[in-house]
Protein backbone atom coordinates (compact mmCIF):
# COMPACT_ATOMS: atom_id res chain seq x y z
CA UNK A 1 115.49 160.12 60.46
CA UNK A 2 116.84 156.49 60.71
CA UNK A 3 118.66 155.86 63.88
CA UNK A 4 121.95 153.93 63.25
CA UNK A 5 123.06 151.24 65.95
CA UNK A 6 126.54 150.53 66.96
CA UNK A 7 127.71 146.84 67.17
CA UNK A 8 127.41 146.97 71.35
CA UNK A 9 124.06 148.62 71.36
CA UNK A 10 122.74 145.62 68.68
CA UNK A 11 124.41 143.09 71.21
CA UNK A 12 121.86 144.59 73.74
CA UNK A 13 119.42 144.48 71.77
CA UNK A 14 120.06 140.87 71.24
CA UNK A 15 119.21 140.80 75.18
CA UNK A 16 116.23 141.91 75.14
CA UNK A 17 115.22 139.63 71.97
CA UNK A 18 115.89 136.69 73.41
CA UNK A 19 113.89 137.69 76.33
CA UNK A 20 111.24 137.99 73.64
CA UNK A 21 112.15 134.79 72.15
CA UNK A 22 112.17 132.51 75.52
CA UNK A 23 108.64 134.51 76.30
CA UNK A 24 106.89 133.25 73.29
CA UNK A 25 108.70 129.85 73.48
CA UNK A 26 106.88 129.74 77.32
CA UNK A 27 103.67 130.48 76.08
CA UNK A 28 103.90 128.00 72.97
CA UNK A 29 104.29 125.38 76.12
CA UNK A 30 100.79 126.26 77.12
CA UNK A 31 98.64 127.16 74.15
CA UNK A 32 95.97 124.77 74.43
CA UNK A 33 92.15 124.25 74.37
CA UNK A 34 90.87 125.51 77.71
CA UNK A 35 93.37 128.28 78.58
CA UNK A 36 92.65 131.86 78.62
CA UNK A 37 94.54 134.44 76.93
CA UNK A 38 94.96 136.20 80.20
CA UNK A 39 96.53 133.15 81.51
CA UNK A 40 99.12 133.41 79.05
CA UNK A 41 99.41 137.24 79.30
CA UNK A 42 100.30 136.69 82.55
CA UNK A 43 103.14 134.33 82.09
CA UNK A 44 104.46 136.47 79.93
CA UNK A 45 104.81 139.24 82.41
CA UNK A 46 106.02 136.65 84.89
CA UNK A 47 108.74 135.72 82.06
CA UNK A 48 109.69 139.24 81.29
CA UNK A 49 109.83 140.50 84.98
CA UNK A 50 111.81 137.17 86.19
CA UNK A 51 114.82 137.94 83.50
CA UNK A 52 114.62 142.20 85.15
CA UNK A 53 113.24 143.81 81.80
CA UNK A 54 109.75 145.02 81.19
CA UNK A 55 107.06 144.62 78.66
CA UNK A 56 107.06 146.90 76.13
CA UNK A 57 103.31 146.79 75.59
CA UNK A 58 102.07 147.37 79.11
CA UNK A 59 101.12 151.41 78.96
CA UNK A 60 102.33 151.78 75.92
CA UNK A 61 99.83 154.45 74.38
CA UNK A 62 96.86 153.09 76.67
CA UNK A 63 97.29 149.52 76.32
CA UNK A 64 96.52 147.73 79.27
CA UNK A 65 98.52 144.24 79.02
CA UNK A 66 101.89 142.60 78.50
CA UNK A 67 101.00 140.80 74.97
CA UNK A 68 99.23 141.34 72.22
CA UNK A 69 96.96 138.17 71.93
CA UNK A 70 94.88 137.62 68.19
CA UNK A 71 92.45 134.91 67.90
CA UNK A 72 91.28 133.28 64.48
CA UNK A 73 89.81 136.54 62.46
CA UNK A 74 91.57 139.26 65.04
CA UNK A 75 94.82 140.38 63.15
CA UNK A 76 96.93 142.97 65.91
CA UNK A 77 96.30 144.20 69.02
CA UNK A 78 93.95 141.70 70.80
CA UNK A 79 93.58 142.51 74.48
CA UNK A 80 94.36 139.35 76.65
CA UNK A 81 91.40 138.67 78.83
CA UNK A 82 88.54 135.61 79.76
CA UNK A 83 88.65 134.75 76.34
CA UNK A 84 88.91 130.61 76.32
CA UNK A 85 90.77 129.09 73.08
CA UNK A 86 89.02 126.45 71.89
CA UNK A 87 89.97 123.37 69.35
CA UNK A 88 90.60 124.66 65.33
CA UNK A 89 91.61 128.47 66.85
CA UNK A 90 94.93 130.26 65.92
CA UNK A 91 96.45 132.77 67.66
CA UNK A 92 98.99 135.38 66.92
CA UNK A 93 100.83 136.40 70.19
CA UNK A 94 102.96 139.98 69.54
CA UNK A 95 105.52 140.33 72.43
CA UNK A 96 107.68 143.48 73.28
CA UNK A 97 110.11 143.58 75.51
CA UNK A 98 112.40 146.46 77.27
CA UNK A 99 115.70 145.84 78.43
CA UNK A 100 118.80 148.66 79.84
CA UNK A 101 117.05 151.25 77.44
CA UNK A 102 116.59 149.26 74.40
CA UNK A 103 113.57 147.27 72.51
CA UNK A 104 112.80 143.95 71.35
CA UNK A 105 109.65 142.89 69.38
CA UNK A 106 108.93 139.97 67.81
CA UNK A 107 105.46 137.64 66.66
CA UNK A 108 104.10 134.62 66.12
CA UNK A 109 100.85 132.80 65.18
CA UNK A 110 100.35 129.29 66.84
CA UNK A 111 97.59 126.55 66.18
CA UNK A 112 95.59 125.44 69.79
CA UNK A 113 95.20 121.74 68.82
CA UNK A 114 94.58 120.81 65.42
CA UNK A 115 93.27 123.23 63.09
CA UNK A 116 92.18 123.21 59.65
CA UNK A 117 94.23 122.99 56.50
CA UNK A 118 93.06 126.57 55.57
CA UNK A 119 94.65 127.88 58.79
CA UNK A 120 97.77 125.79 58.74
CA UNK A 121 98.76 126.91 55.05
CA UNK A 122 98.30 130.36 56.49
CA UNK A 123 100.26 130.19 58.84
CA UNK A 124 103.64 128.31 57.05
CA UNK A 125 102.39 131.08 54.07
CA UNK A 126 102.92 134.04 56.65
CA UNK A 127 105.54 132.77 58.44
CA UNK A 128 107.36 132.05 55.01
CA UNK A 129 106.97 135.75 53.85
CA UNK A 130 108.33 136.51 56.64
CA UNK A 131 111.44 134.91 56.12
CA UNK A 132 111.20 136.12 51.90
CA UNK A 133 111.18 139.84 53.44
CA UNK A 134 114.12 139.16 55.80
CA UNK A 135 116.25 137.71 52.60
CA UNK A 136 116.06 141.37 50.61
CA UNK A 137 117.81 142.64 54.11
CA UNK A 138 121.48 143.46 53.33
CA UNK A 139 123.31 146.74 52.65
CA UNK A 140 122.52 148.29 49.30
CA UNK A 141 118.84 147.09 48.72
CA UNK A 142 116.30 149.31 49.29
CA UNK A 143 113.59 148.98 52.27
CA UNK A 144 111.09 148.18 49.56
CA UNK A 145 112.82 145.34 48.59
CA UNK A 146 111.50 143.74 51.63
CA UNK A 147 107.84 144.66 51.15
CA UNK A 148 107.52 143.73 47.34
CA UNK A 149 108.99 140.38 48.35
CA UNK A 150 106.59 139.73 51.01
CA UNK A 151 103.47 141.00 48.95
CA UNK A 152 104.60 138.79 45.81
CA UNK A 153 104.81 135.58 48.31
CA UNK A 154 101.81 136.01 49.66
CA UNK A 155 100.27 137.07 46.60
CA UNK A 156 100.90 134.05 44.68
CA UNK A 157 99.74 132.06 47.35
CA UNK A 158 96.43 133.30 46.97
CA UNK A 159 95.93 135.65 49.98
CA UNK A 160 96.62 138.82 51.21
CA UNK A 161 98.58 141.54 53.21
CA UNK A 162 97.00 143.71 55.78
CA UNK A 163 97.84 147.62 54.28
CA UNK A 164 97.07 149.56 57.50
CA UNK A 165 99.47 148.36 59.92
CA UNK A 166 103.17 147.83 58.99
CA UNK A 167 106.83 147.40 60.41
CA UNK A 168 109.05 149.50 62.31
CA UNK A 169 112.21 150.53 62.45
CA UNK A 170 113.72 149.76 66.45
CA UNK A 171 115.65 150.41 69.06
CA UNK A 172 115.78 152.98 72.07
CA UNK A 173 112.23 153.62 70.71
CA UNK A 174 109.90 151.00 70.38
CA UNK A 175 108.70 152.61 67.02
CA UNK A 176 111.09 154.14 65.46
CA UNK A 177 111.87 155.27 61.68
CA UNK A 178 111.50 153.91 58.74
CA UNK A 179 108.18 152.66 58.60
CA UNK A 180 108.66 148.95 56.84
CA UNK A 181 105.41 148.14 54.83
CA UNK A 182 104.81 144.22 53.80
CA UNK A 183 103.43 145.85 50.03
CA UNK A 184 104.92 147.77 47.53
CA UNK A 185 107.24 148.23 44.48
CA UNK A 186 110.73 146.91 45.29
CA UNK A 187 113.45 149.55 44.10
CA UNK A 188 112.42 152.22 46.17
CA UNK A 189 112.26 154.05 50.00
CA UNK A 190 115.69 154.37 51.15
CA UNK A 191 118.93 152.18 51.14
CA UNK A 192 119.97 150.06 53.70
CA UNK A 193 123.10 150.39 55.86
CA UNK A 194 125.05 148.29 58.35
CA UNK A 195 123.40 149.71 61.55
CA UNK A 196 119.61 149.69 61.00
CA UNK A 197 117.54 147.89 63.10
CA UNK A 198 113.77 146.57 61.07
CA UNK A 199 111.23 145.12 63.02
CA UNK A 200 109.30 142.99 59.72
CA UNK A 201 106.04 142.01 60.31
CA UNK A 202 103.84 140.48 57.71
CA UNK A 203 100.15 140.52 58.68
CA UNK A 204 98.44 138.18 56.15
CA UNK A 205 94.58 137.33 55.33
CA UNK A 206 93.08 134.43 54.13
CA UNK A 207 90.74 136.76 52.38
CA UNK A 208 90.78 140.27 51.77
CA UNK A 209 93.69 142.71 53.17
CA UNK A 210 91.09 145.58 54.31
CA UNK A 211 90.75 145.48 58.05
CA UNK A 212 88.02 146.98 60.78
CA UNK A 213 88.96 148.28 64.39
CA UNK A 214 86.25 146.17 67.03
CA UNK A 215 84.82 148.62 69.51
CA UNK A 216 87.51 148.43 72.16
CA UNK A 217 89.49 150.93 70.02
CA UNK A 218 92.29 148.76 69.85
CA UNK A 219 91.52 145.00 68.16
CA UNK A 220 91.83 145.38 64.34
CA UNK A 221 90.00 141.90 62.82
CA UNK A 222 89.77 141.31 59.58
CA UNK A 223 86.81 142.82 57.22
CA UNK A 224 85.33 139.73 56.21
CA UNK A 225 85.98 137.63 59.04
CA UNK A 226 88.33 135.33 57.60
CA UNK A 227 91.43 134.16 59.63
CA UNK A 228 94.75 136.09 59.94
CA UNK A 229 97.99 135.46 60.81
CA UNK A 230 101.13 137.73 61.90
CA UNK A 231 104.94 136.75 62.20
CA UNK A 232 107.44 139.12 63.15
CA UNK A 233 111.70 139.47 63.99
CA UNK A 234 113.48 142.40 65.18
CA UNK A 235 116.49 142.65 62.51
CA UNK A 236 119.77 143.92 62.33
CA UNK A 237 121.44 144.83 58.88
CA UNK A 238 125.24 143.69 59.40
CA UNK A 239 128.06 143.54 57.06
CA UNK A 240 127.34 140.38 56.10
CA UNK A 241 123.43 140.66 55.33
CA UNK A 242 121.48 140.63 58.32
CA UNK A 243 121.36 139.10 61.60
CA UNK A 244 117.98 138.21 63.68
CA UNK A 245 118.18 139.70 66.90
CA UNK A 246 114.60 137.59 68.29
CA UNK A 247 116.12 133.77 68.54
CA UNK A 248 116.75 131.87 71.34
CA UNK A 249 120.34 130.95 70.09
C-alpha cells in the first residue's frame, strides 16, 4: 500500500534532503585523481553526523558504509574502501540520509578529471532521463508514465536501462511502496496523488542493461563491462506537479 504524506511531514522530508544534497555537494568538492572512496565515505558520515541525522545506508540490510560509491563499469551498491580514482573514471555516489524519523535519498554520477566523450554523454544522457521521468510526475498520470519516459530517452540515445534494480517509493521507510521502474509501457501501475513521495532513479548503460552481482554480494557492475551511470531525487507529487525534495535551495 502507498503511504500518503501530509504537507508537514514532506517539509521534513525536505530536511533530510538537503542534508543529502549539501553531502553530495561536499564530496563533488573532493572527487579527484588520488582520493579514495573511503575518503569520501567518510566525509559523508562527517557531513551527515555534523547536521544530527544519520546515514541511511550504514546497517541497512548488512551494508557496512555511509555511501554507496560506483566506479566506471560498477552500477549500485559499491562498497567505499582503498579503492584510488584515477584520471578518465566516473563515479556514481548514492547517499541516504535519516532525519526525526523520515528518509532522504538521492544520486549522482561525477567525472574525476576529464573523462572521455563516451562517459560524459552518459552521464548528461542519465542525468537527462532523470529529469524526463520527473516531468510525467503530477496527479493523474500513472507511475508508468515515468518509466516509459525514461526508457524512451535513453533508448533513443542509444543505450540502456538497468531492469533489476529500480525506484522506490519514500518516507518513514527507506523503501517503501510503489516500486518505480525506469522501463515500461506508460498508461499503466497506479495513479498518482498529491501526497506520494518517488524516489526516481535511472540506472543507465553504455551497453547492455543486463547486470552481474561481483563476489562481495553487494556490487552489481555491468555484464559487459561497459560504463554506467545513476542519478536519482527523492520527489514529492504536489498540487501543482511535483516538487524535488533533494536540492540545496
Amino acid at each position: 500500500m502507498v503511504e500518503m504524506k501530509s504537507d508537514s511531514e514532506i517539509a521534513q522530508m525536505r530536511e533530510a534532503g538537503k542534508i543529502v544534497a549539501e553531502v553530495l555537494a561536499r564530496v563533488e568538492e573532493k572527487i579527484k585523481p588520488g582520493i579514495t572512496t573511503g575518503e569520501l565515505d567518510r566525509l559523508a558520515d562527517e557531513t551527515i553526523a555534523a547536521r544530527g541525522a544519520q546515514p541511511a545506508f550504514k546497517g541497512y540490510r548488512g551494508f557496512p558504509a555511509t555511501l554507496c560509491t560506483s566506479v566506471n563499469e560498477q552500477v549500485v551498491h559499491g562498497i567505499p574502501g582503498t579503492r584510488v580514482l584515477t584520471e578518465g573514471d566516473i563515479i556514481s555516489i548514492d547517499c541516504g540520509v535519516l532525519l526525526n524519523g523520515f528518509y532522504g535519498d538521492a544520486a549522482k554520477t561525477f567525472a574525476v578529471g576529464q573523462i572521455s566523450e563516451d562517459k560524459q554523454n552518459l552521464l548528461t544522457v542519465t542525468e537527462q532521463s532523470l529529469m524526463m521521468g520527473i516531468s510525467k510526475v503530477a496527479i493523474g498520470n500513472r507511475l508508468s508514465d515515468i518509466s516509459a519516459a525514461i526508457q524512451i530517452y535513453v533508448e533513443e540515445k542509444g543505450m540502456s536501462v538497468v531492469r533489476d534494480y529500480t525506484g522506490h517509493g519514500i518516507g518513514r521507510q527507506l523503501h517503501e511502496s510503489p516500486e518505480v521502474r525506469n522501463f515500461g509501457r506508460p498508461g499503466r501501475g497506479p495513479r498518482l496523488e498529491k501526497g506520494m513521495v518517488l524516489a526516481i532513479e535511472p540506472m543507465v548503460n553504455l551497453g547492455v542493461y543486463q547486470v552481474n552481482i561481483e563476489r562481495d554480494k553487494w556490487t552489481v557492475i555491468t555484464k559487459d563491462r561497459m560504463p554506467s551511470a545513476h542519478f536519482e531525487h527523492t520527489v514529492a507529487v504536489t498540487e501543482n506537479g511535483y516538487d524535488i525534495l533533494t536540492l540545496l535551495e
